[in-house]
N, C-alpha and C. Protein backbone atom coordinates (compact mmCIF):
# COMPACT_ATOMS: atom_id res chain seq x y z
N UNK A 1 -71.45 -104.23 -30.44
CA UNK A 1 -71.28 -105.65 -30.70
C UNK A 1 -72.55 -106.38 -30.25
N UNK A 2 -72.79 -107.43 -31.08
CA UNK A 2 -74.12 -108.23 -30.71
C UNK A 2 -73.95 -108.97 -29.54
N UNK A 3 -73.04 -109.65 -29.22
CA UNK A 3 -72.75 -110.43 -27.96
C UNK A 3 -71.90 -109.90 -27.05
N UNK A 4 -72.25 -109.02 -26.26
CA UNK A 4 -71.30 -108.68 -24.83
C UNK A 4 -71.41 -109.34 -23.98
N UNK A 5 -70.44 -109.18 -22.90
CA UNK A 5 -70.69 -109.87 -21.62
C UNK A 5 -71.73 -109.66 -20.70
N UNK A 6 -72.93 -108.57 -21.14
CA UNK A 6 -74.13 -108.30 -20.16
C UNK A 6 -75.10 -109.24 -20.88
N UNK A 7 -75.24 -109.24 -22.17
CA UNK A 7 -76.06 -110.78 -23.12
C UNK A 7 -75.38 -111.73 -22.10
N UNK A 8 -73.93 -112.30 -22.44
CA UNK A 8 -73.54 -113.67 -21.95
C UNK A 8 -74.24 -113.74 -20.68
N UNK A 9 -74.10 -113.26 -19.67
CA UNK A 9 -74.31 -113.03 -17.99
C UNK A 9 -76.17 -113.33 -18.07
N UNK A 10 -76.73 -112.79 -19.23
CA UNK A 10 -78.08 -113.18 -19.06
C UNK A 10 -77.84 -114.22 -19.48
N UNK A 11 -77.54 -115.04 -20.76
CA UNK A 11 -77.90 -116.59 -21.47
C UNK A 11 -77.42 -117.33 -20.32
N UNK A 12 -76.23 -117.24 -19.42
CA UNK A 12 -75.32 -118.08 -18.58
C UNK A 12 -76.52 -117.85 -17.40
N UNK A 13 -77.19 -116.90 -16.76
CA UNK A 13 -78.11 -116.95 -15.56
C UNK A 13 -79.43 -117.72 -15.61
N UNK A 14 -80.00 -117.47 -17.10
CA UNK A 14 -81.14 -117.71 -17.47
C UNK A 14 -81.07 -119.43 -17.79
N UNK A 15 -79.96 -119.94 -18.11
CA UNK A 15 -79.81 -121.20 -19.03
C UNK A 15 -78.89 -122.04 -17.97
N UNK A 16 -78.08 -121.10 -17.38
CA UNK A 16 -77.38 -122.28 -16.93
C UNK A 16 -77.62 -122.84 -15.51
N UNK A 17 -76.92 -123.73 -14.85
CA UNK A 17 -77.12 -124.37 -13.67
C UNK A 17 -77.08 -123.64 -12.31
N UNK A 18 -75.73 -123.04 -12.21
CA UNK A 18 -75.29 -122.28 -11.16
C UNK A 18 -75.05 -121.08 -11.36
N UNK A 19 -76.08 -120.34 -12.13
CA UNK A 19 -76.47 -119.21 -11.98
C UNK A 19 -75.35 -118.79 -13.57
N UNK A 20 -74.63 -116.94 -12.95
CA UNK A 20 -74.15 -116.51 -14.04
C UNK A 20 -72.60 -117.23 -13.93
N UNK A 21 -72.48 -117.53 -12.89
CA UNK A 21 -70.96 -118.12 -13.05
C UNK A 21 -70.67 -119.26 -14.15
N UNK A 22 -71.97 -119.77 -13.99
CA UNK A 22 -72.02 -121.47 -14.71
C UNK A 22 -72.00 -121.22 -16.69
N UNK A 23 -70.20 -120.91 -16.80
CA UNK A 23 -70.23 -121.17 -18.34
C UNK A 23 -70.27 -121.84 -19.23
N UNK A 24 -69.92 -123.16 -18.14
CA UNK A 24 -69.29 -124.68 -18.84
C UNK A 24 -70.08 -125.88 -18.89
N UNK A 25 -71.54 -125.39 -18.34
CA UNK A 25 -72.29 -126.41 -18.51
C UNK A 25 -73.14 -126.57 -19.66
N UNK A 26 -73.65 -127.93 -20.05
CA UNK A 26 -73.98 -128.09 -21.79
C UNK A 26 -74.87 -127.32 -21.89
N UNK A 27 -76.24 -127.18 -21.35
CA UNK A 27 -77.24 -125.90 -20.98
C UNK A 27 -76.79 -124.71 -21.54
N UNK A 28 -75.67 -124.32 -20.73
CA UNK A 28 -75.58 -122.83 -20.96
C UNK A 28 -74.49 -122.85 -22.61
N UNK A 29 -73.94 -124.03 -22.55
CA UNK A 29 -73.59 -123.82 -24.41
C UNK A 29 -74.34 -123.95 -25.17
N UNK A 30 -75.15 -124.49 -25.17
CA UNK A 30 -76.22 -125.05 -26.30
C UNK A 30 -76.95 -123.14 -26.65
N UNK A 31 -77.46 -122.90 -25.14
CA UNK A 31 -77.99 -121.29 -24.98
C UNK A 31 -77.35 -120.58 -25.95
N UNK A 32 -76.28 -120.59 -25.32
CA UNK A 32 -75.31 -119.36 -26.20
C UNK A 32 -74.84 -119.90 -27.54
N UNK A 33 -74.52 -120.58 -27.75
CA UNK A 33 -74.67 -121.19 -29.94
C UNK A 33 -76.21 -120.82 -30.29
N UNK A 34 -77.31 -121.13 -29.68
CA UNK A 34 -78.15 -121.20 -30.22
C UNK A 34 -78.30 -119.18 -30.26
N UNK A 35 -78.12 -118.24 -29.89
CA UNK A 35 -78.32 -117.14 -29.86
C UNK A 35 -76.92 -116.43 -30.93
N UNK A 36 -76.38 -116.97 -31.32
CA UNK A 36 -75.26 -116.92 -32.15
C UNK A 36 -75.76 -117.14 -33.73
N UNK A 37 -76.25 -118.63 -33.65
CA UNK A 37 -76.71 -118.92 -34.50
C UNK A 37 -77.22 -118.21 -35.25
N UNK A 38 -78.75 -117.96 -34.61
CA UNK A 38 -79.76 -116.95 -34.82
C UNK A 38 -79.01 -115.71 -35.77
N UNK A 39 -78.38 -115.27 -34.66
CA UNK A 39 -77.28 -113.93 -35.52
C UNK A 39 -76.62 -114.19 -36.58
N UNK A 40 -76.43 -114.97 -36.82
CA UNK A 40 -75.52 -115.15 -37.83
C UNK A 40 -76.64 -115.48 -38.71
N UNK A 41 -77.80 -116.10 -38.75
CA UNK A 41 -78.68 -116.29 -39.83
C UNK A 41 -79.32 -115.44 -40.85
N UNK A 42 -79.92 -114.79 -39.64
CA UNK A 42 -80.07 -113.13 -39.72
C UNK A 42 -79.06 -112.14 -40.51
N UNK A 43 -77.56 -112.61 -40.43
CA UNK A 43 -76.58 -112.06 -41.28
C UNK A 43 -76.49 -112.32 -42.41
N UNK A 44 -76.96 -113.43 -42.50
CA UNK A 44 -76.78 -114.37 -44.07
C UNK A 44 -78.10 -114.35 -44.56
N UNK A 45 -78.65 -113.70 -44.40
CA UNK A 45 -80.11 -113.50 -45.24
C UNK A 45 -79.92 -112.26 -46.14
N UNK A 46 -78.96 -110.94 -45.22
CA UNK A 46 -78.80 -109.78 -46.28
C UNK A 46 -77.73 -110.28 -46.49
N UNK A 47 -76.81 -111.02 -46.41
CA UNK A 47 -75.00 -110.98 -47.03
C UNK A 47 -75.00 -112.30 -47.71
N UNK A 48 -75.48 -112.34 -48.91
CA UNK A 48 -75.88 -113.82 -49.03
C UNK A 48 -74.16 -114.49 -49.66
N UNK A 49 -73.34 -113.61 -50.05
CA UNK A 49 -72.18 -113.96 -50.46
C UNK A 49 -71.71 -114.32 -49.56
N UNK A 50 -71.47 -114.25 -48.10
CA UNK A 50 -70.64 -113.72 -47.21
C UNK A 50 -70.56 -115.58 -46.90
N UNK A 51 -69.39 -116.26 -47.59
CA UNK A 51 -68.60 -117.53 -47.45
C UNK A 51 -68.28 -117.83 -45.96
N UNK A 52 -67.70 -117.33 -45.56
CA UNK A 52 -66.90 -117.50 -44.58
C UNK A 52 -67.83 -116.96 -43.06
N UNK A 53 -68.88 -116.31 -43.03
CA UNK A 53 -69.61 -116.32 -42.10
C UNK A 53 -70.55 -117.72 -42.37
N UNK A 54 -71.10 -118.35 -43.20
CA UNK A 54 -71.61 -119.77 -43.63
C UNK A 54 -71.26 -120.83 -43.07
N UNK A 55 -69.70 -120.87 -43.46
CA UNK A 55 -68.93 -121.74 -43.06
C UNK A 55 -68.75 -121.65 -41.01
N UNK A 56 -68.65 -120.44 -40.21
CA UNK A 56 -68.81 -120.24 -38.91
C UNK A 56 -69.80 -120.95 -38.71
N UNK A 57 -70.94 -120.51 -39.10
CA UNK A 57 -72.11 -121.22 -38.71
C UNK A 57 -72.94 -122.40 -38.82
N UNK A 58 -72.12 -122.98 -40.22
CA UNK A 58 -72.04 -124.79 -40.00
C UNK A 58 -71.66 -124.95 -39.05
N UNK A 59 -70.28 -124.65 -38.32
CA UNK A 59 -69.50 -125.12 -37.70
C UNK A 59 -69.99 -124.55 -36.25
N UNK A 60 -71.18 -123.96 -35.99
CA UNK A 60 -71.82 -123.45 -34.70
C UNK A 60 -72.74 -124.85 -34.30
N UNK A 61 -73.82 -124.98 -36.04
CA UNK A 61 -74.51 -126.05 -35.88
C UNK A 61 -73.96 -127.23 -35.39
N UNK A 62 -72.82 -127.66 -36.05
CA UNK A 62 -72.25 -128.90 -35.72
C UNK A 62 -71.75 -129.08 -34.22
N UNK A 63 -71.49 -127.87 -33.61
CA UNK A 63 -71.08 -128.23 -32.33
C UNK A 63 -71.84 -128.30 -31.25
N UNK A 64 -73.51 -127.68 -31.87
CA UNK A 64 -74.58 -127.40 -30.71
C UNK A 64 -75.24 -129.08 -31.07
N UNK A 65 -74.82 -129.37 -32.03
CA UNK A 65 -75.70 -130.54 -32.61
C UNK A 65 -75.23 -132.19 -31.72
N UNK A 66 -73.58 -131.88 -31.34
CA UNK A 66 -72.58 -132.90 -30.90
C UNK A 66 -73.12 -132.66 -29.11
N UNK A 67 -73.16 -131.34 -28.78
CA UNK A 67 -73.72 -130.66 -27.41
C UNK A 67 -74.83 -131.40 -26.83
N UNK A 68 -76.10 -131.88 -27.89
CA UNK A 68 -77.30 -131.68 -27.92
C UNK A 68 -76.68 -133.49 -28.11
N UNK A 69 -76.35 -134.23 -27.95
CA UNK A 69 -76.35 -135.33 -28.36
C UNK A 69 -75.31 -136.11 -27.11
N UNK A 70 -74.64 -135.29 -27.02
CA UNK A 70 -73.90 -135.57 -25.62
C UNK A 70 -75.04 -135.51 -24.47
N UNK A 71 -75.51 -134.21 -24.40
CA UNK A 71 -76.88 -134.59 -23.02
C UNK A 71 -78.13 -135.23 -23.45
N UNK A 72 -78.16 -135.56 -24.34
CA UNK A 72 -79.12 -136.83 -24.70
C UNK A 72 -78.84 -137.63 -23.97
N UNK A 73 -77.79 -138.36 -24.38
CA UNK A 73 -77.35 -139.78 -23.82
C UNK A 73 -77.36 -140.00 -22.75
N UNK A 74 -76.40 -138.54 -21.85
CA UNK A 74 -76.27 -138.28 -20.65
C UNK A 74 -77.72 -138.54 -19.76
N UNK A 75 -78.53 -137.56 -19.58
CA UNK A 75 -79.58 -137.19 -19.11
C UNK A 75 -80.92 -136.49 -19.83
N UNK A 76 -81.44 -137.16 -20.02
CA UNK A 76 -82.73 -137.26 -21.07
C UNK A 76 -83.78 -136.35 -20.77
N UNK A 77 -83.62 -136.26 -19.24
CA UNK A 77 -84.36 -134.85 -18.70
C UNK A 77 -83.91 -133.47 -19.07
N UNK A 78 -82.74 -133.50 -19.25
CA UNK A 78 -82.03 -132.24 -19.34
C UNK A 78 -82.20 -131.64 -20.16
N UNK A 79 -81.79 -132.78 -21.77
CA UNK A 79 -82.18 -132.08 -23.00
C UNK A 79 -83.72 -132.30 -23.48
N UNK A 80 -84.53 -132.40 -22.81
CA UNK A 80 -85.65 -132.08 -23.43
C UNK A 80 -86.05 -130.81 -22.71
N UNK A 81 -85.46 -130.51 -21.46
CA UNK A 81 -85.72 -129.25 -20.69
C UNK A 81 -85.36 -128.14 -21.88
N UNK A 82 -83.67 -128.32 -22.08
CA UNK A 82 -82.91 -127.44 -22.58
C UNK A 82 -83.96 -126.98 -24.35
N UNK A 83 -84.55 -128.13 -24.95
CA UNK A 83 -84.65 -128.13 -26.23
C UNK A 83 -85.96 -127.50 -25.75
N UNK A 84 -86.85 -127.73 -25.06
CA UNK A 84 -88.41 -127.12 -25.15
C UNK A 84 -88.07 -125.65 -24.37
N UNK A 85 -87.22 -125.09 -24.21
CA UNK A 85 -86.73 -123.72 -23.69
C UNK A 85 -86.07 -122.78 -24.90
N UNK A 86 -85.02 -124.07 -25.62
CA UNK A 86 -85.19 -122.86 -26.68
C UNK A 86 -85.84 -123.21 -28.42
N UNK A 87 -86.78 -123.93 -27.87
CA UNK A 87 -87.99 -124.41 -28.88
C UNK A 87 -87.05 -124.86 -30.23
N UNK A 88 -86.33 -125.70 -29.83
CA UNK A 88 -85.48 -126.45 -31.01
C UNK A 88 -86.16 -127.45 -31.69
N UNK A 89 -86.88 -128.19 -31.45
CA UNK A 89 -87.31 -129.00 -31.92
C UNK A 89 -88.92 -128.40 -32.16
N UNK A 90 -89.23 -129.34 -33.23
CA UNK A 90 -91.20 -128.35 -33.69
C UNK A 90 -91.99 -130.17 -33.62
């Protein structure tokens, strides 16, 4: 499987606040959609039929996008930390 819990334990250590425990902070979601994403893009380049993996991954974008807009508002430091880490923005 592409995402186990030894991936999560890195995106959650590397990304998030309080180390690997810290699942629930916007940091470490944004991390982990954005490494999802990726995968799934990567899927839909050879499966170009594949509907219903498309549709997942709108629905990844839309929630990293609501994520990414929530710590905007919040703390302006945060998400430009978070976005120039995983080079979201060009």
């Amino acid at each position: 499987m592409y995402l186990d819990s030894a991936k999560k334990e890195e995106i959650f250590g590397q990304y998030g606040k309080g180390g690997v425990t810290d699942t629930g902070s916007a940091e470490s979601q944004i991390a982990l959609f954005t490494f999802r994403i990726k995968h799934l893009t990567e899927h839909l380049k050879q499966n170009k039929k594949d509907f219903a993996t498309a549709r997942s991954l709108t629905k990844l974008v839309g929630k990293r996008r609501s994520l990414l807009t929530y710590l905007k508002e919040r703390d302006i430091n945060r998400y430009r930390a978070i976005v120039k880490a995983l080079g979201l923005r060009h």
